[in-house]
Protein backbone atom coordinates (compact mmCIF):
# COMPACT_ATOMS: atom_id res chain seq x y z
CA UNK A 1 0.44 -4.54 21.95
CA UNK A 2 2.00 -7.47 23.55
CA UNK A 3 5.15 -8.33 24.10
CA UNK A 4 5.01 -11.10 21.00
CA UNK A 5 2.84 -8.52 18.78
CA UNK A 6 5.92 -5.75 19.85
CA UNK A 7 8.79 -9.05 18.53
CA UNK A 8 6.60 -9.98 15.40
CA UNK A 9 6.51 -6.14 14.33
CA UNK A 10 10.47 -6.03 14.35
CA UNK A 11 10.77 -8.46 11.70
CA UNK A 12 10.97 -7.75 8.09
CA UNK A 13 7.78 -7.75 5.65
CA UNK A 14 8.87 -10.57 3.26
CA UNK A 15 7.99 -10.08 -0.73
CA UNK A 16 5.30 -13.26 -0.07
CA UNK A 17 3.75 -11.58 2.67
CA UNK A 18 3.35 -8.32 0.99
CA UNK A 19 1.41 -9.94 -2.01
CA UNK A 20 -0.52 -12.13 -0.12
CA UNK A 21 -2.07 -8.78 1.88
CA UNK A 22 -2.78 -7.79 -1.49
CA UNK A 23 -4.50 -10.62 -2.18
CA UNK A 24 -7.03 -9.96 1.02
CA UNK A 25 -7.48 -6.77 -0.19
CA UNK A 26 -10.60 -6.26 -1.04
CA UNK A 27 -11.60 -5.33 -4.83
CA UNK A 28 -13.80 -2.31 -6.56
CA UNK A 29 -12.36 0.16 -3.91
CA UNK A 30 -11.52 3.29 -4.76
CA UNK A 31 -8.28 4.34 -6.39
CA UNK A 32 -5.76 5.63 -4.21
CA UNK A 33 -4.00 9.19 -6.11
CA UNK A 34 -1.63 7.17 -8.19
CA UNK A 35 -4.85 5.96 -9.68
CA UNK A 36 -3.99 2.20 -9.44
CA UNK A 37 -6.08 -0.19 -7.89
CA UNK A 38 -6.13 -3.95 -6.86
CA UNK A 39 -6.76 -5.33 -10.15
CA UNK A 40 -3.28 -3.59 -11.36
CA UNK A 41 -1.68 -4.78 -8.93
CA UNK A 42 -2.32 -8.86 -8.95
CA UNK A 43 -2.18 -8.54 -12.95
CA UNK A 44 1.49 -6.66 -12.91
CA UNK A 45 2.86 -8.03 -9.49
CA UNK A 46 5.68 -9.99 -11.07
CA UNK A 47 6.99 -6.50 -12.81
CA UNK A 48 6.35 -4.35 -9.81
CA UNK A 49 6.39 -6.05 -6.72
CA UNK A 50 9.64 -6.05 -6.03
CA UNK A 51 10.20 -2.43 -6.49
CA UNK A 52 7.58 -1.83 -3.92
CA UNK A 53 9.49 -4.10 -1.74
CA UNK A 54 12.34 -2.42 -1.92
CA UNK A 55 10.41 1.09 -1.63
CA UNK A 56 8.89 -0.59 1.25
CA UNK A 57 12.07 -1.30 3.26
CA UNK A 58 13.43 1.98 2.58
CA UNK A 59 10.22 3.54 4.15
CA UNK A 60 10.57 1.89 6.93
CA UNK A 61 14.51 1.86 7.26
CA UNK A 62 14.34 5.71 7.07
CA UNK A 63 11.25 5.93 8.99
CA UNK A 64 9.72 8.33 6.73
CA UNK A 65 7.26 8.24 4.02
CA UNK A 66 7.82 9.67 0.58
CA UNK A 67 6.53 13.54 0.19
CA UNK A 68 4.07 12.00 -2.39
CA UNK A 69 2.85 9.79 -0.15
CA UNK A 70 2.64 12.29 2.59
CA UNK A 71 -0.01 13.69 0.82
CA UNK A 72 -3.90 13.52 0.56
CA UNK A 73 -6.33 14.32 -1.94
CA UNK A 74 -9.88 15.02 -2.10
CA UNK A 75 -12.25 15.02 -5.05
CA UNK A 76 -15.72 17.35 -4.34
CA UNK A 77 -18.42 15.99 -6.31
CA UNK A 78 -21.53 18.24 -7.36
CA UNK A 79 -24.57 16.46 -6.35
CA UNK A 80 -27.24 16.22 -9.16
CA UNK A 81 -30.05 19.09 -8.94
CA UNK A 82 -28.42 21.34 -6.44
């Protein structure tokens, strides 16, 4: 990283700048394990982005990630014919 990359990182993530990443997101991907996607997202940001701004800066104040979002899931799917 650079020395202006390394500055730019220290700064906080404003409320704007976390729903406009949202917005570059790209859509039809698949759910994450809280089972909400994009589309949830834009349609209830007014109700619920703030709280993940807030959850947001206490991630990063505590430098530590929820347990829940510690972990990782993975669905097996049965091919068809096997």
């Amino acid at each position: 990283m650079t020395e202006a990359e390394r500055e730019a990182n220290k700064e906080e993530i404003s409320l704007k700048e976390l729903k406009e990443t949202l917005e570059d997101a790209n859509s039809g991907k698949t759910q994450g394990i809280d089972g909400v996607n994009k589309d949830f997202l834009q349609r209830y940001w007014s109700q619920i982005g703030p709280t993940i701004y807030h959850a947001e800066k206490i991630f990063i104040n505590e430098e530590q990630l929820n347990h829940f979002l510690e972990t990782g899931l993975m669905k097996v799917l049965k091919k068809g014919g096997t």
